[in-house]
C-alpha atoms as a PDB file:
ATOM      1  CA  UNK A   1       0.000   0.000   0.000  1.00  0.00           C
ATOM      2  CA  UNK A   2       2.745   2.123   1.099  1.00  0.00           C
ATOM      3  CA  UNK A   3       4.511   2.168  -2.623  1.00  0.00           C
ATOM      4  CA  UNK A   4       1.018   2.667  -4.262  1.00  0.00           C
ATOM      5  CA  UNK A   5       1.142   6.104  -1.929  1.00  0.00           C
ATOM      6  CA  UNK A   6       4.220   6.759  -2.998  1.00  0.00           C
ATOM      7  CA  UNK A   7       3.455   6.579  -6.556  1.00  0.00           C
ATOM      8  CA  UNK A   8       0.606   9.005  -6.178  1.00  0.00           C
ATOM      9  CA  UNK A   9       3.278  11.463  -5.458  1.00  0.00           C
ATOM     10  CA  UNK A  10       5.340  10.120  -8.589  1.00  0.00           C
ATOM     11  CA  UNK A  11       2.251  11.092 -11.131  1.00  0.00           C
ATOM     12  CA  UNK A  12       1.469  14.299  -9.424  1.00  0.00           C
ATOM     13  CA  UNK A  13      -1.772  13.119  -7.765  1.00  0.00           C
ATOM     14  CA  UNK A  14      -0.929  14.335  -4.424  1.00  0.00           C
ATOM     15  CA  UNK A  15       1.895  16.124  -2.569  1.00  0.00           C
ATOM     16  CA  UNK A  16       4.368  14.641  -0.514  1.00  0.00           C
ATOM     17  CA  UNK A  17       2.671  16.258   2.119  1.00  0.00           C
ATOM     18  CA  UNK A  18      -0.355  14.686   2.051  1.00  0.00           C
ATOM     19  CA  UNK A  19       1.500  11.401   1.390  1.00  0.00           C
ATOM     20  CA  UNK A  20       2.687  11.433   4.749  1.00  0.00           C
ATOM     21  CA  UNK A  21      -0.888  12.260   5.760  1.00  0.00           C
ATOM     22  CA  UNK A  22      -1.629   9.544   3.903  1.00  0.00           C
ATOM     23  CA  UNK A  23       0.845   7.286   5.481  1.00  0.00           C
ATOM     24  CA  UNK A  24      -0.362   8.272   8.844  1.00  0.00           C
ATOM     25  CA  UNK A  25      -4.042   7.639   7.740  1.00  0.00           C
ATOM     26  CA  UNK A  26      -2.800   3.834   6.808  1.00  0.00           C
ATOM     27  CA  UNK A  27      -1.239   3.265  10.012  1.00  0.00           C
ATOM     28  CA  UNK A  28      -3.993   4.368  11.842  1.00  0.00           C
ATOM     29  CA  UNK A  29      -5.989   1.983  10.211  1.00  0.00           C
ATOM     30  CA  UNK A  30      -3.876  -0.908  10.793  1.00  0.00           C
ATOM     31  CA  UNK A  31      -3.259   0.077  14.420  1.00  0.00           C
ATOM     32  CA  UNK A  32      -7.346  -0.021  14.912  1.00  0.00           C
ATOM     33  CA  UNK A  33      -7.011  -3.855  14.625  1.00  0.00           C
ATOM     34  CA  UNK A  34      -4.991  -3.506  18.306  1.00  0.00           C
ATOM     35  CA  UNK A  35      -5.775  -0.791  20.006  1.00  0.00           C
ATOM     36  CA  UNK A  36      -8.984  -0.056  21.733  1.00  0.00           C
ATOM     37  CA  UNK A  37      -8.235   2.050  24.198  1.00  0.00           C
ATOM     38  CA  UNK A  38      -9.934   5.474  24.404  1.00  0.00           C
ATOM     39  CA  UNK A  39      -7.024   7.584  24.049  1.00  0.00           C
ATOM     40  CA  UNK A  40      -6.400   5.614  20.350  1.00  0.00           C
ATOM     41  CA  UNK A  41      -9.813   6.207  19.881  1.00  0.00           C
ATOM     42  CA  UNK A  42      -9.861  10.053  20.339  1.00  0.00           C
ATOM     43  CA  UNK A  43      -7.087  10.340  18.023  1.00  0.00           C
ATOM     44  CA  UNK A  44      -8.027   8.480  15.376  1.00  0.00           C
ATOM     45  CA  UNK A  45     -10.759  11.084  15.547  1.00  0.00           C
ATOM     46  CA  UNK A  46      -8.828  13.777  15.074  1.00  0.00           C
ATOM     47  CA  UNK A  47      -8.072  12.189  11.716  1.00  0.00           C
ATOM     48  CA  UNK A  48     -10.859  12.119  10.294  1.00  0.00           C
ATOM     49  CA  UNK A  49     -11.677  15.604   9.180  1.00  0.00           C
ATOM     50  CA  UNK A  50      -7.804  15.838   7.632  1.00  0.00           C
ATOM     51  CA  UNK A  51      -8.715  12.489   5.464  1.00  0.00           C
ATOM     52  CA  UNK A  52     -12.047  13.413   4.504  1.00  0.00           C
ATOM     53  CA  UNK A  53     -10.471  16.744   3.256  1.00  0.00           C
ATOM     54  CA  UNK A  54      -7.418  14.421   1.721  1.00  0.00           C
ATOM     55  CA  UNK A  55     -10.119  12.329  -0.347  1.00  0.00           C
ATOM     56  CA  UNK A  56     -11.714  14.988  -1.521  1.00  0.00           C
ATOM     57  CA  UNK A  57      -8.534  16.742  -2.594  1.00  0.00           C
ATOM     58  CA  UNK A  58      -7.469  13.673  -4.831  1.00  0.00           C
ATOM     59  CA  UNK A  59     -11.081  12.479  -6.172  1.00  0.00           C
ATOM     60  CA  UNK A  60     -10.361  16.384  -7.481  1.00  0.00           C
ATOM     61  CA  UNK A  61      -7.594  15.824  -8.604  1.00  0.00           C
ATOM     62  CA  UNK A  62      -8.273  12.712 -10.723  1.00  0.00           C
ATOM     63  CA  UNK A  63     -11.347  13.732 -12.399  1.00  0.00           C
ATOM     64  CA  UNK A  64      -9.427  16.733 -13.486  1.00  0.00           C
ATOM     65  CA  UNK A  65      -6.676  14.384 -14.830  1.00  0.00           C
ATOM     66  CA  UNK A  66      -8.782  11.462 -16.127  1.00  0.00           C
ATOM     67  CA  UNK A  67     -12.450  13.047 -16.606  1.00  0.00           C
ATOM     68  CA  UNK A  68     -15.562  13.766 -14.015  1.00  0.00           C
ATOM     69  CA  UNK A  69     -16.696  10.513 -12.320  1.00  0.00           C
ATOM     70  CA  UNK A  70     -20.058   9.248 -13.503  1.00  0.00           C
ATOM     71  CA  UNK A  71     -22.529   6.288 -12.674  1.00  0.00           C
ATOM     72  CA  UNK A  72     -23.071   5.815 -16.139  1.00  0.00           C
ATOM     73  CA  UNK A  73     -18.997   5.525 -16.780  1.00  0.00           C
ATOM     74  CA  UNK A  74     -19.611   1.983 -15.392  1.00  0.00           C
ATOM     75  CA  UNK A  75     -22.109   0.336 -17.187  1.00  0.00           C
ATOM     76  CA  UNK A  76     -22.590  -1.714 -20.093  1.00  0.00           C
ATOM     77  CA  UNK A  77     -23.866  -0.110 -22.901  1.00  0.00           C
ATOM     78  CA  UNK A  78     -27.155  -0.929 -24.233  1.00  0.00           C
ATOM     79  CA  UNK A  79     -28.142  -2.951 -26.240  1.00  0.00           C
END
């Protein structure tokens, strides 16, 4: 996961910044199969505004490099 990251930085999709944002995100997530404690807990809160602005920053960034998402780009055309 950690060299797909990396290569979002390679292609311009995201700084390397937010890669390390995105590094911390990952960890985070991984860590939440071993930690339940409520201190873990209240920071992995604090996360979550920071990634949802992250996701939205590179679902920008790829519709401006590979088109606008659309429902429709995913179905089968008719018949």
């Amino acid at each position: 996961m950690k060299d797909l990251i990396r290569l979002a930085a390679v292609h311009d999709l995201m700084t390397l910044e937010a890669v390390e944002r995105w590094f911390k995100y990952r960890d985070n997530r991984n860590d939440t199969a071993h930690d339940y404690g409520e201190q873990f807990a209240k920071e992995t809160l604090t996360l979550i505004t920071p990634f949802l602005i992250d996701v939205q920053q590179l679902v920008a960034v790829l519709e401006q490099k590979f088109g606008a998402h659309s429902e429709t780009n995913n179905t089968a055309p008719a018949p």
